[in-house]
N, C-alpha and C. Protein backbone atom coordinates (compact mmCIF):
# COMPACT_ATOMS: atom_id res chain seq x y z
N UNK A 1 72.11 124.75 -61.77
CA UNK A 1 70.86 124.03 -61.92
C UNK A 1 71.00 122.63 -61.36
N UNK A 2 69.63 121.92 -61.78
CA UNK A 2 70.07 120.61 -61.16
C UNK A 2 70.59 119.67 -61.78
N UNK A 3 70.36 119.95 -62.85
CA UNK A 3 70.80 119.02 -64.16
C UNK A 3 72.41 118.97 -64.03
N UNK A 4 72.79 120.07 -63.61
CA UNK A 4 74.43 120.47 -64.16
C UNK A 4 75.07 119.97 -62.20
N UNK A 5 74.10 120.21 -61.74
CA UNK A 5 74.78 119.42 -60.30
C UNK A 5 75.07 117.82 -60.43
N UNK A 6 73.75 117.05 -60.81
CA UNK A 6 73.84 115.84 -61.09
C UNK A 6 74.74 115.50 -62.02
N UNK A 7 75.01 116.33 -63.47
CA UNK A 7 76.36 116.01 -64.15
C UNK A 7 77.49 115.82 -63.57
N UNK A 8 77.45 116.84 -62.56
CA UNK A 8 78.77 117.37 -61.90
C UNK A 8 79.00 115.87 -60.68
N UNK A 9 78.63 115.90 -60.26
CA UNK A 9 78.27 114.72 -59.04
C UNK A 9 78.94 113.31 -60.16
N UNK A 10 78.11 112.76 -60.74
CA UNK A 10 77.72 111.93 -61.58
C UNK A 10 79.76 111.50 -62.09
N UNK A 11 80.10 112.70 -62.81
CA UNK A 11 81.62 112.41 -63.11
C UNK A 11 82.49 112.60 -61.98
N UNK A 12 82.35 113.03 -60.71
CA UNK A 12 83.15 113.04 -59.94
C UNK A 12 83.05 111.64 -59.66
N UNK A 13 81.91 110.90 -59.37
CA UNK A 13 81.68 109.89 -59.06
C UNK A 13 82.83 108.56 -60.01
N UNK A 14 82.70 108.68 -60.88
CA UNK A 14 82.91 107.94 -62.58
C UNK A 14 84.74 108.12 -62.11
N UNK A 15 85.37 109.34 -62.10
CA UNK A 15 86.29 109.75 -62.03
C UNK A 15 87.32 108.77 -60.89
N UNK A 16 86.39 108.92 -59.54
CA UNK A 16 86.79 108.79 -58.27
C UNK A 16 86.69 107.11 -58.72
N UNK A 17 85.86 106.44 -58.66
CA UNK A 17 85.73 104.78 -59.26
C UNK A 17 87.31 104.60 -60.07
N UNK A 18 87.13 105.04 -61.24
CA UNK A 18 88.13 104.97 -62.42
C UNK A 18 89.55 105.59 -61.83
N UNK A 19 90.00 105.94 -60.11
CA UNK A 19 90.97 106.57 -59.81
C UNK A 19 91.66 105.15 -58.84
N UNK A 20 91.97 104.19 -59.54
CA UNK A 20 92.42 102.68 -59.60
C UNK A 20 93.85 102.75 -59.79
N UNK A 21 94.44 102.18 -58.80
CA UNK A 21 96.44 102.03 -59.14
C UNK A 21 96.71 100.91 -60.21
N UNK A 22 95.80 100.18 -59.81
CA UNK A 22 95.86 98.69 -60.75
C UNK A 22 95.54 98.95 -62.19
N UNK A 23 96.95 99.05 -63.27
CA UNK A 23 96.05 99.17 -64.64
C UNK A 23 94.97 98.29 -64.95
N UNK A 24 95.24 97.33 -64.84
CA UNK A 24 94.24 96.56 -65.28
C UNK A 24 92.46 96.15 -65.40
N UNK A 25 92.87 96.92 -63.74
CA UNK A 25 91.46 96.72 -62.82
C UNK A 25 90.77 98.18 -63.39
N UNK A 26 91.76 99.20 -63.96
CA UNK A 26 91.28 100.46 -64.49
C UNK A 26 90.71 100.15 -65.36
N UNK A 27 91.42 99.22 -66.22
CA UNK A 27 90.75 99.03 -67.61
C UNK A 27 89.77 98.81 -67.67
N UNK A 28 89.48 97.48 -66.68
CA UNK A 28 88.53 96.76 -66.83
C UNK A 28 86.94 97.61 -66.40
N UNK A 29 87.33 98.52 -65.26
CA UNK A 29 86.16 99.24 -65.08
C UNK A 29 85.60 100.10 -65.99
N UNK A 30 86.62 100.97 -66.68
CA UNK A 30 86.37 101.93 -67.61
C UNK A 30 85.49 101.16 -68.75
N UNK A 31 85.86 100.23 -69.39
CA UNK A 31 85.31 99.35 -70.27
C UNK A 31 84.38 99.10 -69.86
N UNK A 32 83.96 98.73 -68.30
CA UNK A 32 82.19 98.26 -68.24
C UNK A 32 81.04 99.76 -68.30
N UNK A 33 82.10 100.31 -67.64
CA UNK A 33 80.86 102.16 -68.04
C UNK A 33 80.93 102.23 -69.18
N UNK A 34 82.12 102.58 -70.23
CA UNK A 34 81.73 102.88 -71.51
C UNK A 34 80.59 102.02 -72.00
N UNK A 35 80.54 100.56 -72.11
CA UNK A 35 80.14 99.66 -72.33
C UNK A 35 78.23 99.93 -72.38
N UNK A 36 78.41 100.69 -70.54
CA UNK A 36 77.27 100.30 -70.21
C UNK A 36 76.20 101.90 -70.71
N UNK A 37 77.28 102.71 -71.60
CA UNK A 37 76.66 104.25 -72.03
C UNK A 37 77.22 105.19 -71.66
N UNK A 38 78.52 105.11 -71.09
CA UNK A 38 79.42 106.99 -70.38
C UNK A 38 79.25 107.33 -71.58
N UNK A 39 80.23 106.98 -72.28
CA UNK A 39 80.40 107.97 -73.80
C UNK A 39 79.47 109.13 -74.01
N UNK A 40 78.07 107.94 -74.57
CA UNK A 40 77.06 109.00 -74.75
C UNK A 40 76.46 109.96 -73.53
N UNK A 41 76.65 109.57 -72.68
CA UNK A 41 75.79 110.28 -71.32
C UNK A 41 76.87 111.60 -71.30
N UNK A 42 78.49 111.30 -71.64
CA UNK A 42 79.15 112.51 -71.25
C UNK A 42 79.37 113.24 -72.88
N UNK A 43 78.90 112.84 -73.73
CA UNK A 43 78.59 113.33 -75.09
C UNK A 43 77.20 114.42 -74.79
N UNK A 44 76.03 114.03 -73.87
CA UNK A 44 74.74 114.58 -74.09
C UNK A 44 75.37 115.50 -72.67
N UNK A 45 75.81 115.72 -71.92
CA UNK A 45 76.21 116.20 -70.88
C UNK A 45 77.33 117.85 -72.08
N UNK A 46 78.12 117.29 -72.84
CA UNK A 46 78.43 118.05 -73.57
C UNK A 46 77.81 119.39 -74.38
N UNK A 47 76.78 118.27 -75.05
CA UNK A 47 75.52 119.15 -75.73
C UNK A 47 74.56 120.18 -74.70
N UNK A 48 74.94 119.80 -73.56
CA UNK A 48 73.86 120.49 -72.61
C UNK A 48 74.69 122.26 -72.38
N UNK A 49 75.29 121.70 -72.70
CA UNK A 49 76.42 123.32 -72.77
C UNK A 49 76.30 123.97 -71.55
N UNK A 50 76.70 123.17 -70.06
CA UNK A 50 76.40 123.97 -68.96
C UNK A 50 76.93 124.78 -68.43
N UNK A 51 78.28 124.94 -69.54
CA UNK A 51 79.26 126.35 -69.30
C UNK A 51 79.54 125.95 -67.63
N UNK A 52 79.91 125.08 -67.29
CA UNK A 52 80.40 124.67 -65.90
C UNK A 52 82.14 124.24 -65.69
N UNK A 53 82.99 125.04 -65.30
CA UNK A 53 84.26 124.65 -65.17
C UNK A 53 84.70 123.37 -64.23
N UNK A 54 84.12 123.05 -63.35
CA UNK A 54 84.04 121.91 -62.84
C UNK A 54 83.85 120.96 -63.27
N UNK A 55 82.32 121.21 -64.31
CA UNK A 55 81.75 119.90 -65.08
C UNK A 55 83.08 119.74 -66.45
N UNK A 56 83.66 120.55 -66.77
CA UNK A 56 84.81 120.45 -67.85
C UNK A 56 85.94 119.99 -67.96
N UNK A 57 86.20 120.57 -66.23
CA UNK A 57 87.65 120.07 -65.42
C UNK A 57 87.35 118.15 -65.49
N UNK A 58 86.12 117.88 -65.06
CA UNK A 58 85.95 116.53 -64.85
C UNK A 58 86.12 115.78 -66.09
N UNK A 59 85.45 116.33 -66.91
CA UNK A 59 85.32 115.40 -68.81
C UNK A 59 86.82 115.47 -68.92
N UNK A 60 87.49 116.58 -68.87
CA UNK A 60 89.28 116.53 -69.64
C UNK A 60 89.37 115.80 -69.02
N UNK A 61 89.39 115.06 -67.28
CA UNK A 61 90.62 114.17 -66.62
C UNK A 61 90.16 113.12 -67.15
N UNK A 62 89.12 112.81 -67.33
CA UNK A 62 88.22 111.35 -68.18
C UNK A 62 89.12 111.07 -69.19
N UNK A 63 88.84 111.72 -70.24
CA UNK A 63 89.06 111.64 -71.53
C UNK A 63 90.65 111.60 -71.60
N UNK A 64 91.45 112.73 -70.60
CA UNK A 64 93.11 112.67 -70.35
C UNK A 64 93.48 111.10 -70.37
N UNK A 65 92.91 110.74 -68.86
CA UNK A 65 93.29 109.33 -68.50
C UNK A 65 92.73 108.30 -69.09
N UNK A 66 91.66 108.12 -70.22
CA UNK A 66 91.32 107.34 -71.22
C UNK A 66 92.19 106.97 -72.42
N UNK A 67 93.20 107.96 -72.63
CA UNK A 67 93.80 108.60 -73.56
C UNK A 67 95.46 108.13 -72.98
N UNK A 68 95.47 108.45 -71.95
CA UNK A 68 97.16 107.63 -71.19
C UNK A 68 96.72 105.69 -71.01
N UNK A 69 95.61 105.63 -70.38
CA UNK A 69 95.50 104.40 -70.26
C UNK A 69 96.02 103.35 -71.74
N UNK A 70 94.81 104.19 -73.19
CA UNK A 70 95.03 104.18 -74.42
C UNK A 70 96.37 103.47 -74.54
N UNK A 71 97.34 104.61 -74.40
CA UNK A 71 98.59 104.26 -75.21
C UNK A 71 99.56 103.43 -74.08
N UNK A 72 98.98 103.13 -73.20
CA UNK A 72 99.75 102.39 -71.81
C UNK A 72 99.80 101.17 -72.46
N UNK A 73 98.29 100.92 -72.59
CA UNK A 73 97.96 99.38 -73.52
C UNK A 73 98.69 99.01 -74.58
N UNK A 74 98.17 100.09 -75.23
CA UNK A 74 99.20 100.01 -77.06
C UNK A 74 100.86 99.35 -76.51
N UNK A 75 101.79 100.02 -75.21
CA UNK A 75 102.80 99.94 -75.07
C UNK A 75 103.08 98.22 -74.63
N UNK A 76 102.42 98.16 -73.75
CA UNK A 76 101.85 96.93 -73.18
C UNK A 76 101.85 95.73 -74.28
N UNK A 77 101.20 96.20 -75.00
CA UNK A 77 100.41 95.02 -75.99
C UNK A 77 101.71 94.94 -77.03
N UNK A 78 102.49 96.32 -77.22
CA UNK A 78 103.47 95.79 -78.31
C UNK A 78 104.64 95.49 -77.23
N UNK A 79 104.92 95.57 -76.12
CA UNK A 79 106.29 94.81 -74.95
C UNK A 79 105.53 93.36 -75.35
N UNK A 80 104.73 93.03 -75.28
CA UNK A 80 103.93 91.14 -75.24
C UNK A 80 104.33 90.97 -76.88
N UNK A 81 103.84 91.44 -77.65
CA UNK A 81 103.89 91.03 -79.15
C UNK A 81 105.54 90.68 -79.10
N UNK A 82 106.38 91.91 -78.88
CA UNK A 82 107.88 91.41 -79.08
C UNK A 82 108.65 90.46 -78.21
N UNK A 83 107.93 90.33 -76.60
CA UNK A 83 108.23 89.20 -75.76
C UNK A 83 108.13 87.84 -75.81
N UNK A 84 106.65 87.95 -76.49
CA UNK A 84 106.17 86.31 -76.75
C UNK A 84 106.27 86.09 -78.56
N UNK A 85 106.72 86.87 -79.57
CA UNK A 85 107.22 86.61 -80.29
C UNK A 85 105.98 86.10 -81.57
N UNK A 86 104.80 86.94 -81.02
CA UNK A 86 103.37 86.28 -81.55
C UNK A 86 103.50 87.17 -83.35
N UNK A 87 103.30 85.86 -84.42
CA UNK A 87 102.79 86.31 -85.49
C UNK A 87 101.64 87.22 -85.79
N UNK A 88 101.91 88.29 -86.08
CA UNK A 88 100.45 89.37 -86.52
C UNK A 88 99.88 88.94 -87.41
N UNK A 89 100.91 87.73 -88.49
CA UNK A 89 99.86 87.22 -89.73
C UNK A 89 99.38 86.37 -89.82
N UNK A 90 99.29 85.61 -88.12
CA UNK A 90 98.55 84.47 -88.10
C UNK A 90 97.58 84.50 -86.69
N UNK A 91 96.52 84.58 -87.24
CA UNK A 91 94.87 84.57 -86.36
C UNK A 91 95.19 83.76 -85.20
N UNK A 92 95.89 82.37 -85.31
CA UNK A 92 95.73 81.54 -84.10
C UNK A 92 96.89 82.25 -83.16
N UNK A 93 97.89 82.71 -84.03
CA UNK A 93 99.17 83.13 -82.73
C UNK A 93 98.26 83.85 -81.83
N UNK A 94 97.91 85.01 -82.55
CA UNK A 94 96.87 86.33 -81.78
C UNK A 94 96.11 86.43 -81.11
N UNK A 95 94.89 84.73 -81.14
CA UNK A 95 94.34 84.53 -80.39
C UNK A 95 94.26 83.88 -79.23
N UNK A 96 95.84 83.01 -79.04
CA UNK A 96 96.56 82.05 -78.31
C UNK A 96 96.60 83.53 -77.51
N UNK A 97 97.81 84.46 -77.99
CA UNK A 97 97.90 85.02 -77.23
C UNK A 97 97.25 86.25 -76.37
N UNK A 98 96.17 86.46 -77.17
CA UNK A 98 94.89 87.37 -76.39
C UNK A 98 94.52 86.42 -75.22
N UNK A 99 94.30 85.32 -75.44
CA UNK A 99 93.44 84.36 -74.59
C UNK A 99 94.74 84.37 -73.10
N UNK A 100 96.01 83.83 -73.73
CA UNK A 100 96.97 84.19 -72.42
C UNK A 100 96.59 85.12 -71.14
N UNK A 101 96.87 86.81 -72.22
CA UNK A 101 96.38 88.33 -71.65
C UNK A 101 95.55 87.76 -70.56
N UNK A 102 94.57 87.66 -71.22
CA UNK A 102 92.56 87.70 -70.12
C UNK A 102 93.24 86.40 -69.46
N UNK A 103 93.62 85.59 -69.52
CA UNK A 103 94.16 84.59 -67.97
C UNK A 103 94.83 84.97 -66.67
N UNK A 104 95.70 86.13 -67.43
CA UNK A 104 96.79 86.39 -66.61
C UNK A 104 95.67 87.40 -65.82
N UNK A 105 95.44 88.03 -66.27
CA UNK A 105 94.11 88.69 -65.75
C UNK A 105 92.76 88.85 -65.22
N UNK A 106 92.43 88.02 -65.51
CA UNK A 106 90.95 87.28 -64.57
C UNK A 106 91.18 87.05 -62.78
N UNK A 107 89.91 87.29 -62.63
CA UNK A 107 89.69 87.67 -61.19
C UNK A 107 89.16 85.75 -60.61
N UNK A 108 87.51 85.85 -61.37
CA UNK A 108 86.87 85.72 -60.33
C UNK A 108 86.37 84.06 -61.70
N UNK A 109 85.76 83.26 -60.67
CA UNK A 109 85.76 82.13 -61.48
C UNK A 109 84.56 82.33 -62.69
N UNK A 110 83.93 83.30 -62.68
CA UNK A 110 83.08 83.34 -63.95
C UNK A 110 83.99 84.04 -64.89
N UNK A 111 84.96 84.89 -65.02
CA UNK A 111 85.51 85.26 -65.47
C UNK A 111 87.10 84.26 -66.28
N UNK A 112 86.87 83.50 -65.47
CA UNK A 112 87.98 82.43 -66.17
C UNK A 112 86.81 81.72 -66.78
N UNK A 113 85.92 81.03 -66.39
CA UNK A 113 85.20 79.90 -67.13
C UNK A 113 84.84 80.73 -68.78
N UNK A 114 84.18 82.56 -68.77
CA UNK A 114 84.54 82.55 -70.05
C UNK A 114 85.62 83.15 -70.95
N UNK A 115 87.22 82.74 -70.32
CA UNK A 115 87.78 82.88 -70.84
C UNK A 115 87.99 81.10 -71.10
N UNK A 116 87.78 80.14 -70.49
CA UNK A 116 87.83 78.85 -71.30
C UNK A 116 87.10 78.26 -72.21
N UNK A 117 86.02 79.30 -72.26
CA UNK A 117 85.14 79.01 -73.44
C UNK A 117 86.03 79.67 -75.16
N UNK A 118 86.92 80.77 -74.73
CA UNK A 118 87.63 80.93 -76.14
C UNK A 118 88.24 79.73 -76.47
């Protein structure tokens, strides 16, 4: 049908975007689709039950590589916690050092200006 073409299209599309070497730049994209409604769009894409192996093949690699990215971070975030030596029981260490993270990471000058607003 057409519905299940445009699904199909739609996550190849999402997929191919989100198929980034740069973790970071992965992250950061994945986070603006979720952000901006994947979830639900590939939640109602779900419900549509289009019995499509293609459209299925596409949701697992999503959700796979959502799921590796996931625990890449987690790994990430606890190599920084034990590198920089940041207190978990104190708000300012955590936020000193979140604010670090998004520096080291920022692109483009709107993107630093609101990370100098933290």
């Amino acid at each position: 049908t057409k519905s299940a073409s445009f699904a199909l299209t739609t996550l190849v599309l999402v997929n191919a975007i989100l198929d980034e070497d740069d973790f970071f730049t992965r992250i950061e994209f994945r986070n603006d689709l979720l952000a901006d409604g994947l979830k639900e769009a590939i939640d109602c894409v779900k419900q549509q039950g289009f019995n499509n192996e293609c459209i299925n093949k596409q949701i697992e690699e999503f959700e796979e590589e959502l799921t590796e990215d996931e625990n890449e971070w987690g790994r990430t975030l606890d190599a920084r916690i034990k590198t920089k030596n940041i207190d978990l029981k104190d708000p300012v260490s955590m936020v000193k050092a979140l604010t670090e993270v998004i520096k080291e990471n920022t692109q483009t000058s709107i993107e630093r200006s609101l990370v100098s607003i933290i």
